[in-house]
N, C-alpha and C. Protein backbone atom coordinates (compact mmCIF):
# COMPACT_ATOMS: atom_id res chain seq x y z
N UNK A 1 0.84 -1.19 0.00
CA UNK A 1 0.00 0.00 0.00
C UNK A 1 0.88 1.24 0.00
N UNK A 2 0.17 2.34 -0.71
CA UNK A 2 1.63 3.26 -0.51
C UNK A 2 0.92 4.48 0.28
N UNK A 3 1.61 4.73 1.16
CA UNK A 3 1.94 4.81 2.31
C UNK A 3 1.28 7.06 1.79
N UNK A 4 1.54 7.26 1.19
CA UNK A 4 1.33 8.53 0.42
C UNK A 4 -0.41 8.93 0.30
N UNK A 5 -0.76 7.95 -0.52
CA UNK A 5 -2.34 7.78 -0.96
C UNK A 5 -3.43 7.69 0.17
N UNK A 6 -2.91 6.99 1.52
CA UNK A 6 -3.35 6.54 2.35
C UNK A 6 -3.42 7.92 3.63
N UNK A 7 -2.63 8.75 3.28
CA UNK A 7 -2.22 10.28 3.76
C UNK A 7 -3.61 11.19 3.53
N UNK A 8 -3.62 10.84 2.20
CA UNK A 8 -4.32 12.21 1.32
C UNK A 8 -6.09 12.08 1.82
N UNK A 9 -6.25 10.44 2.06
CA UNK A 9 -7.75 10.95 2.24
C UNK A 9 -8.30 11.60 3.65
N UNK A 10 -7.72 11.15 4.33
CA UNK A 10 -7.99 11.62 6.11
C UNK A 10 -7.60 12.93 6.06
N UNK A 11 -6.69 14.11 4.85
CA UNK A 11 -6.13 15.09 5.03
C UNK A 11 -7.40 15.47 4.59
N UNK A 12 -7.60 15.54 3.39
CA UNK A 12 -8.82 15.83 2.62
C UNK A 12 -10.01 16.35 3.60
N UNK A 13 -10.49 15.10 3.96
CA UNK A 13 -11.73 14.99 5.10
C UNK A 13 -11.20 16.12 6.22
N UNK A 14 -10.16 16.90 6.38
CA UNK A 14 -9.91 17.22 7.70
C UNK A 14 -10.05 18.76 6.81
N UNK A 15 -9.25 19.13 5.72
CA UNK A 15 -9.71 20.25 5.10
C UNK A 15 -11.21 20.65 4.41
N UNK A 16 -11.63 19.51 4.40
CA UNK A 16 -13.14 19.69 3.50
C UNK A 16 -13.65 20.38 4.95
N UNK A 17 -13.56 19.70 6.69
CA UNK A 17 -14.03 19.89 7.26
C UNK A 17 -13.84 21.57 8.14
N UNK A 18 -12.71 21.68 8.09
CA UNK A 18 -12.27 22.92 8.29
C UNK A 18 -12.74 24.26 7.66
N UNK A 19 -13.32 23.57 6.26
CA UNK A 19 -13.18 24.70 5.43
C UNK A 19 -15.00 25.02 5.60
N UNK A 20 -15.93 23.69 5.55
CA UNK A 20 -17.09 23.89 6.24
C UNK A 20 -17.40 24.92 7.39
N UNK A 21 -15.95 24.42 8.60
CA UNK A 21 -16.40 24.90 10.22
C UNK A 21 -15.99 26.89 9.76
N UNK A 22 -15.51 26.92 9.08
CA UNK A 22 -14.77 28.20 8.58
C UNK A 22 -15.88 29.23 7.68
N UNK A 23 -16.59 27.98 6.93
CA UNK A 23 -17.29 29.36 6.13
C UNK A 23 -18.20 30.19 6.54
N UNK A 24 -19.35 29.82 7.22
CA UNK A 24 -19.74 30.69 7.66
C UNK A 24 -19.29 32.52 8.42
N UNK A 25 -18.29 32.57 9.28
CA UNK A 25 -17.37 33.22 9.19
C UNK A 25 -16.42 34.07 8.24
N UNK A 26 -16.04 32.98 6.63
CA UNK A 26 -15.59 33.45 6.19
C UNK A 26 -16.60 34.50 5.11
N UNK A 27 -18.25 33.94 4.78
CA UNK A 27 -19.16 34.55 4.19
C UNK A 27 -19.94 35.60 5.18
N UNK A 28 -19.50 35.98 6.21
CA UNK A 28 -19.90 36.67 6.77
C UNK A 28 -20.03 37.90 6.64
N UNK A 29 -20.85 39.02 6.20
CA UNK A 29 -20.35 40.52 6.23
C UNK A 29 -20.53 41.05 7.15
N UNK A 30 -19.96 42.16 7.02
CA UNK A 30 -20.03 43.42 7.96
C UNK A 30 -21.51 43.86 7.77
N UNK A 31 -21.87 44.27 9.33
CA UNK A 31 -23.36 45.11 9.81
C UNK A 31 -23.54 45.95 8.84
N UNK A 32 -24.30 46.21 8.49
CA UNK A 32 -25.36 47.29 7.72
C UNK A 32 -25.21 48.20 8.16
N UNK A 33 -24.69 49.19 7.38
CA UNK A 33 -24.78 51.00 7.75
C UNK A 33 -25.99 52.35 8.44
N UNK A 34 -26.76 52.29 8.80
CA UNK A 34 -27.92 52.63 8.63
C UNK A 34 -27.51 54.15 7.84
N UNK A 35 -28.00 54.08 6.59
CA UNK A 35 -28.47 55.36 5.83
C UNK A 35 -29.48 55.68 5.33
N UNK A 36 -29.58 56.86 4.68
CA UNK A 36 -30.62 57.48 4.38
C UNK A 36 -30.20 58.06 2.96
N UNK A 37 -30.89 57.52 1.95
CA UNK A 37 -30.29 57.96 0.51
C UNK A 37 -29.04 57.38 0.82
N UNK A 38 -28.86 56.23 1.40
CA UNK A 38 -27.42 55.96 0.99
C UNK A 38 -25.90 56.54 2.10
N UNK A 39 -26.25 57.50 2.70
CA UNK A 39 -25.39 58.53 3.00
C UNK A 39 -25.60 58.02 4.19
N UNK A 40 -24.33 57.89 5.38
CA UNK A 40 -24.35 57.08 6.46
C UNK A 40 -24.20 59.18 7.24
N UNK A 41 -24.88 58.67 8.40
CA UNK A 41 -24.97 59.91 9.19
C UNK A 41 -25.64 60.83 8.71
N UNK A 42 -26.46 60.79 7.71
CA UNK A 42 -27.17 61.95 7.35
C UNK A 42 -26.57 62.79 6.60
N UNK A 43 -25.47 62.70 6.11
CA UNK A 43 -24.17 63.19 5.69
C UNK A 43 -23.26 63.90 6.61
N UNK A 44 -23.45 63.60 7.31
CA UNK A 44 -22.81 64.57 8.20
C UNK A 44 -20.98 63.63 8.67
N UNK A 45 -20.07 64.03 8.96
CA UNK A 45 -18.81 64.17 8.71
C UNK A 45 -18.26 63.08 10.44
N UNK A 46 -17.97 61.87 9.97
CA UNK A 46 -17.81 61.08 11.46
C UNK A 46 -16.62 61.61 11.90
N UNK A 47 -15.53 61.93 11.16
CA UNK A 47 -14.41 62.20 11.46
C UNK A 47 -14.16 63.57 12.55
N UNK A 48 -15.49 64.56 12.48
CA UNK A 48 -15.36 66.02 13.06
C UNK A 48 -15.94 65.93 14.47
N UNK A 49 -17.22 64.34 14.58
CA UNK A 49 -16.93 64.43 15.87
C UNK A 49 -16.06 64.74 16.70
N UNK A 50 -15.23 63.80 16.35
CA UNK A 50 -13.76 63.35 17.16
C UNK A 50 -13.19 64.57 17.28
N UNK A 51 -12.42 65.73 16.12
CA UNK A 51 -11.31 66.41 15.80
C UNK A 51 -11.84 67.80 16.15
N UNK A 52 -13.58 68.20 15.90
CA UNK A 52 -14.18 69.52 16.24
C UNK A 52 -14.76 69.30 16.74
N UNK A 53 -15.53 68.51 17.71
CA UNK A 53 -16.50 68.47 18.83
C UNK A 53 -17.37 68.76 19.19
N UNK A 54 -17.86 68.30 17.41
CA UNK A 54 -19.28 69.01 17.29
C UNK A 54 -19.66 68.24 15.84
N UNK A 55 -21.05 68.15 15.61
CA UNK A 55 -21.74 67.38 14.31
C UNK A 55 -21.42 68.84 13.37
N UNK A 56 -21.07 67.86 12.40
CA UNK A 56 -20.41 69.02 11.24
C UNK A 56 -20.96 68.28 9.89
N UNK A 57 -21.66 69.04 9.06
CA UNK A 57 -22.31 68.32 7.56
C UNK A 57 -20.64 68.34 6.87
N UNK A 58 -20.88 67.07 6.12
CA UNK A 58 -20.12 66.63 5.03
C UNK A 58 -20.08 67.43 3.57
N UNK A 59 -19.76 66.97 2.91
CA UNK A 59 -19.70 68.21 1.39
C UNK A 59 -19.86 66.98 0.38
N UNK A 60 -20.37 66.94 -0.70
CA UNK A 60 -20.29 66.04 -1.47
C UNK A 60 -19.07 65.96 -2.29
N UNK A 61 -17.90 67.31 -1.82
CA UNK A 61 -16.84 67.13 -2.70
C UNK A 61 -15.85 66.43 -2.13
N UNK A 62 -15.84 65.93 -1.12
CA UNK A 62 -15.30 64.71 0.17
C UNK A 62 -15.90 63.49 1.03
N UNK A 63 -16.30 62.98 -0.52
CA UNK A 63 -16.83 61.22 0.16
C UNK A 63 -15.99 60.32 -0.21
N UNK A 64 -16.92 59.13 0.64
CA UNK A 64 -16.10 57.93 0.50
C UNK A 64 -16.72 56.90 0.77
N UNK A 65 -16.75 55.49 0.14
CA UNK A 65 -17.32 54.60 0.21
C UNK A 65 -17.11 53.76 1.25
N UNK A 66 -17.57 53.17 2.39
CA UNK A 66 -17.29 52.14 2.82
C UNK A 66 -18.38 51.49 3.70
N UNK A 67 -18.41 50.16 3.52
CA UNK A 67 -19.31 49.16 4.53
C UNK A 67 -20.63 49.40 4.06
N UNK A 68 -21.34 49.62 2.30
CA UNK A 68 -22.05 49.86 1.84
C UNK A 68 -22.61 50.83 2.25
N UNK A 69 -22.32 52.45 2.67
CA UNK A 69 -22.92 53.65 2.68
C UNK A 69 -21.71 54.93 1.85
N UNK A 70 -22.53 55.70 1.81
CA UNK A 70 -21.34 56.85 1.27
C UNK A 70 -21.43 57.45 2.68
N UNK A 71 -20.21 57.78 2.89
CA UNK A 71 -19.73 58.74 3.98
C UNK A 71 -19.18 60.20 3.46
N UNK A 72 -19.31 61.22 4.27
CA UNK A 72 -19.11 62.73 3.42
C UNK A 72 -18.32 63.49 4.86
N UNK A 73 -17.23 64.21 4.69
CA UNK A 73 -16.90 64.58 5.09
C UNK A 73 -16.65 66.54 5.16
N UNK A 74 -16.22 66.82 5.95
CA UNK A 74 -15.81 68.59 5.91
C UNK A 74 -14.73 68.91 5.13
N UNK A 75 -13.81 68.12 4.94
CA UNK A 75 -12.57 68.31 4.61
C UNK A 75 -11.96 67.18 3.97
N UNK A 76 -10.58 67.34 3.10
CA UNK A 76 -9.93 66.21 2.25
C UNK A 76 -9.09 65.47 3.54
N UNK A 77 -8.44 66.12 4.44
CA UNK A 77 -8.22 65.57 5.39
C UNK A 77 -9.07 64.64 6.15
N UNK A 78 -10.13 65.14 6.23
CA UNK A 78 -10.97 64.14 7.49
C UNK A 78 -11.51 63.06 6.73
N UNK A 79 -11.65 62.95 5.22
CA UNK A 79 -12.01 61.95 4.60
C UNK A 79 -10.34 60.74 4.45
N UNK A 80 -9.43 61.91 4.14
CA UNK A 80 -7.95 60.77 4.58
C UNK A 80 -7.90 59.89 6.03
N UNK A 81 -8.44 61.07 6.87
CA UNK A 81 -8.12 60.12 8.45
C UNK A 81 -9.04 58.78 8.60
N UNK A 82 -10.37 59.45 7.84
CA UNK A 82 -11.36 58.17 8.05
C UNK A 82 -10.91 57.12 6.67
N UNK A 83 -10.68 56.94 5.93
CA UNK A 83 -9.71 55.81 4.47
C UNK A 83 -9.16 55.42 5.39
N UNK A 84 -8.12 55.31 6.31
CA UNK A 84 -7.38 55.35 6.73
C UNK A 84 -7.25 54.35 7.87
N UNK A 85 -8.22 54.26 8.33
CA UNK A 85 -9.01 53.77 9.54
C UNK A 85 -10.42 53.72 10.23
N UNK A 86 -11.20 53.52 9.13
CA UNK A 86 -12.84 54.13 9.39
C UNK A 86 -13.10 53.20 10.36
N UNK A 87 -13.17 52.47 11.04
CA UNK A 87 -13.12 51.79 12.77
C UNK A 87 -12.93 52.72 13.79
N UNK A 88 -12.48 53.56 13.20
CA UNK A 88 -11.95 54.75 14.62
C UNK A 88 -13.05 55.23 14.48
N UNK A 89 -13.45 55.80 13.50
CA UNK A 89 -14.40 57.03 13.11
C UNK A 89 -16.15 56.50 13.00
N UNK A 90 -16.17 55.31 12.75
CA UNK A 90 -17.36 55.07 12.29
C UNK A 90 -18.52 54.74 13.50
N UNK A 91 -19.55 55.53 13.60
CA UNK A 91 -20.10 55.38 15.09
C UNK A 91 -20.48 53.45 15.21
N UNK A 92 -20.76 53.24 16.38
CA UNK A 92 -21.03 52.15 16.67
C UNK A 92 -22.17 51.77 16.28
N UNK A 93 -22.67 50.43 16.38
CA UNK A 93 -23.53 49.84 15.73
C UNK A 93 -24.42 49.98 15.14
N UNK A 94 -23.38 50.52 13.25
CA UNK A 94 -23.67 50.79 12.35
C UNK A 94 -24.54 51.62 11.65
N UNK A 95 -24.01 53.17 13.02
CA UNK A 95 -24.85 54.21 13.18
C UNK A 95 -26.32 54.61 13.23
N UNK A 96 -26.86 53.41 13.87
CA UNK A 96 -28.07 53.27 14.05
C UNK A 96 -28.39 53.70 15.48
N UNK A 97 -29.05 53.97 16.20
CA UNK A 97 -29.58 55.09 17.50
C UNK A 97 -29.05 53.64 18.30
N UNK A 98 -27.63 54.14 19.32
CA UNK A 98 -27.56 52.96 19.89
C UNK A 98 -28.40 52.89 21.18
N UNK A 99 -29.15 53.76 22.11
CA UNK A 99 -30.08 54.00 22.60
C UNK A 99 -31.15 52.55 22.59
N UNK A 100 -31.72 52.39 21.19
CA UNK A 100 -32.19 51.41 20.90
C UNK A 100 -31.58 50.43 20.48
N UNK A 101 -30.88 50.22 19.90
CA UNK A 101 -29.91 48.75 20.27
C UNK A 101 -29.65 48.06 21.36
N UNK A 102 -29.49 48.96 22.44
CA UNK A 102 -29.33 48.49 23.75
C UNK A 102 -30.41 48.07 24.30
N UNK A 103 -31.73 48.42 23.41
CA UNK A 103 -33.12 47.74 23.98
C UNK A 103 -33.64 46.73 23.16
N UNK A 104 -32.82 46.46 22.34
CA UNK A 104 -32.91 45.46 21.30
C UNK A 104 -33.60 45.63 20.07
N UNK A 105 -33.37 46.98 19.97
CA UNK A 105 -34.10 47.08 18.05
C UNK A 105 -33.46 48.66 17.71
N UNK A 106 -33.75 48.72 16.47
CA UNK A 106 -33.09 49.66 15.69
C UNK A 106 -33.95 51.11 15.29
N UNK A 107 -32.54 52.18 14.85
CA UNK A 107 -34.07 53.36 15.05
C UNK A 107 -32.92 54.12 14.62
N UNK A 108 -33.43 54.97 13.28
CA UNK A 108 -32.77 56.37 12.67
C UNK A 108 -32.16 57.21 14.00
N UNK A 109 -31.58 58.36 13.51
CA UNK A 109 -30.32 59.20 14.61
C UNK A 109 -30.78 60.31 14.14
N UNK A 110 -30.43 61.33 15.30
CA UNK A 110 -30.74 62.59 14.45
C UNK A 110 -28.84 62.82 15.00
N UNK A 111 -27.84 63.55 13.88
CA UNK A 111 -26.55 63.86 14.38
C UNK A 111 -26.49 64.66 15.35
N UNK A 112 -27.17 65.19 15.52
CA UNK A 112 -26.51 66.15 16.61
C UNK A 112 -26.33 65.55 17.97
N UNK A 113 -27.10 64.69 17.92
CA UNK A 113 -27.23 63.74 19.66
C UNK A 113 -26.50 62.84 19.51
N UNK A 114 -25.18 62.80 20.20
CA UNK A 114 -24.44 62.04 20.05
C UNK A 114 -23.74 61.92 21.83
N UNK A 115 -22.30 61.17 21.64
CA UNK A 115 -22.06 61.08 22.69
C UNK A 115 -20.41 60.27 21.77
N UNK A 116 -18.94 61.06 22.61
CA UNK A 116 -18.35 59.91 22.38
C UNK A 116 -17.70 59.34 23.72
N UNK A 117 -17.74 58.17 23.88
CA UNK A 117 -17.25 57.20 25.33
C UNK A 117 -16.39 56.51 24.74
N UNK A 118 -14.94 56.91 25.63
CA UNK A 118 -14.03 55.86 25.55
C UNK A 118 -13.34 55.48 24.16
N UNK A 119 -13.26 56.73 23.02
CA UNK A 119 -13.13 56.54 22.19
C UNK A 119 -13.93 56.46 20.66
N UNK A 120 -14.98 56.05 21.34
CA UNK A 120 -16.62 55.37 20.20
C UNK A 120 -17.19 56.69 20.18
N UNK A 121 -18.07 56.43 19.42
CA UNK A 121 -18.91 57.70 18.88
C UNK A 121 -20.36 56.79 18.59
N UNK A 122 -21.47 57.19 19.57
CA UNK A 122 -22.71 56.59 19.77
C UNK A 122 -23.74 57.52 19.25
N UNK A 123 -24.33 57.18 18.54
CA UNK A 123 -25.42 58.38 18.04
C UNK A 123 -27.02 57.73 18.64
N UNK A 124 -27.85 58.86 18.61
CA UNK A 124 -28.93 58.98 19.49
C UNK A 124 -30.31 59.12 18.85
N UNK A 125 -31.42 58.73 18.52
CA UNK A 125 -32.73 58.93 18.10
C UNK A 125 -32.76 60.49 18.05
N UNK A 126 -32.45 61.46 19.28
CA UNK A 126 -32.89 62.61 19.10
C UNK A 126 -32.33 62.91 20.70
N UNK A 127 -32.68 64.03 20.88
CA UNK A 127 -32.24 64.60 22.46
C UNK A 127 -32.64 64.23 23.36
N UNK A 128 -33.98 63.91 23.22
CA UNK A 128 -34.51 63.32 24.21
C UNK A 128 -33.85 62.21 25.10
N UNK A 129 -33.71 61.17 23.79
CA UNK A 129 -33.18 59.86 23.89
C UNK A 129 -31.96 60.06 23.99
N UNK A 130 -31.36 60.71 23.72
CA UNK A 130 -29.80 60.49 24.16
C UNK A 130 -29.76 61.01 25.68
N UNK A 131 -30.65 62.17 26.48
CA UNK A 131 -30.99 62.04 27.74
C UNK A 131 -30.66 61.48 28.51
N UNK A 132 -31.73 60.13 27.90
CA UNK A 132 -31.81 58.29 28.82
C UNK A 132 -30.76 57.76 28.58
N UNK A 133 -29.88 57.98 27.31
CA UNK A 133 -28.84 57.43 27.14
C UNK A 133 -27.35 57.74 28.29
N UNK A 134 -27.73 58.45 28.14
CA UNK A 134 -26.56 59.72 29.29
C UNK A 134 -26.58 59.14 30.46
N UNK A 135 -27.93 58.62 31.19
CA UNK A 135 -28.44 58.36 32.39
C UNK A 135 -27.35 56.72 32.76
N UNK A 136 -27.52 56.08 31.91
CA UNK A 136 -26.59 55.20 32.40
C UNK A 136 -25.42 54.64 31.31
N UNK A 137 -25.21 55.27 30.38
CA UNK A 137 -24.03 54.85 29.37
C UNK A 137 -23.19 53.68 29.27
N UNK A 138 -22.18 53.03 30.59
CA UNK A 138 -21.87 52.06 30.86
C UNK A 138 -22.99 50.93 30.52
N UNK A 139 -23.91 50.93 31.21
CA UNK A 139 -25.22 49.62 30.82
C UNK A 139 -25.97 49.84 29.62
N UNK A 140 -26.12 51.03 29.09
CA UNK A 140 -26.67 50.54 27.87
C UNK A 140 -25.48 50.57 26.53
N UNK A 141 -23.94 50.39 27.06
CA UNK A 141 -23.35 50.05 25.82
C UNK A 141 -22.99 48.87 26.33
N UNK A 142 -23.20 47.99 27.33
CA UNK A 142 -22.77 46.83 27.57
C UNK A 142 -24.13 45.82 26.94
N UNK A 143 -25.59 46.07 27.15
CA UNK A 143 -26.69 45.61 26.43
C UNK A 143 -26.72 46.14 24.75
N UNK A 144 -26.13 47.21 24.26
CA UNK A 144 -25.91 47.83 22.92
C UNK A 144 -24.94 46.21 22.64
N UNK A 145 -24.11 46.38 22.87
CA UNK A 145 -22.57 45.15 22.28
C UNK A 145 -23.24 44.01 22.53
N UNK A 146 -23.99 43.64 23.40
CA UNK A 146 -24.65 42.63 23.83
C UNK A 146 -26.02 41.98 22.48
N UNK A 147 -26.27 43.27 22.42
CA UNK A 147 -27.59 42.67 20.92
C UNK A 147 -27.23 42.85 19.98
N UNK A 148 -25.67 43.53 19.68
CA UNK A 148 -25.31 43.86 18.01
C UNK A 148 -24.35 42.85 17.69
N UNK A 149 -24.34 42.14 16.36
CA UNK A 149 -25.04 42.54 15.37
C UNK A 149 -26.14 41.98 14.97
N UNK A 150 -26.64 41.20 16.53
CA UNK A 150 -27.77 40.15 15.94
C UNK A 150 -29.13 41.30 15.21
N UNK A 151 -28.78 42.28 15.52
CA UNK A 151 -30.81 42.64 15.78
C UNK A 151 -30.42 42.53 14.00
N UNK A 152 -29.62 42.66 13.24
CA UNK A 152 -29.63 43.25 11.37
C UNK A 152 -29.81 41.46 10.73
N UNK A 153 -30.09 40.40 12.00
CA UNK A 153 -30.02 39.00 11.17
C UNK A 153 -31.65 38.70 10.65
């Protein structure tokens, strides 16, 4: 028997199986953007949270594609910083009102209500709701991470 042939099928079976336990994972995409016309944030500029500290509209002469929305920025710079690394910049779960994520369902943002913790940038239904959001932040981004990304399955 040669000793070679006798190799290949148990390898086989172990990659066919791997590649099974793997795909799902590997066909997996990234969360859904929540936009409007397309335009993640309303157009408004993720990068200026962070850098001006304040909701700032985007320009249509500084977008950029990513994670199926157009993103628009203030500046050629802030569209470089976000290319660059849009994980830094891109609010959390997939700029949808994390307010409601943390209660287990999804809900448009208005920009201006925002909040950034610890780095992240959380956007809010409206003022109101970012309010309640304020009220305990720690627990509702630990129930937010907790239901995302199931609620988009």
């Amino acid at each position: 028997m040669n000793t070679s042939k006798a190799w290949q099928s148990p390898i086989r079976i172990v990659l066919a199986t791997l590649l099974l336990l793997a795909a799902p994972a590997l066909m997996a995409q990234q969360p859904s953007v929540f936009s409007e016309d397309g335009l993640a944030i309303r157009g408004y500029d993720p990068v200026a949270y962070f850098t001006l500290g304040e909701a700032t509209p985007g320009s249509d002469q500084f977008e950029a594609q990513w994670n199926g929305a157009t993103w628009r920025f203030s500046s050629a710079e802030h569209r470089e910083r976000f290319v660059a690394d849009p994980a830094a910049y891109a609010p959390q779960y997939g700029g949808y009102c994390a307010w409601a994520v943390s209660r287990g369902s999804t809900a448009s943002i208005d920009p201006h209500a925002w909040t950034i913790h610890d780095g992240a940038l959380y956007l809010n239904y409206n003022r109101s709701i970012h309010q309640r959001w304020q009220r305990d932040i720690l627990g509702n981004i630990a129930r937010g991470d907790a239901n995302w990304p199931g609620l988009l399955e």
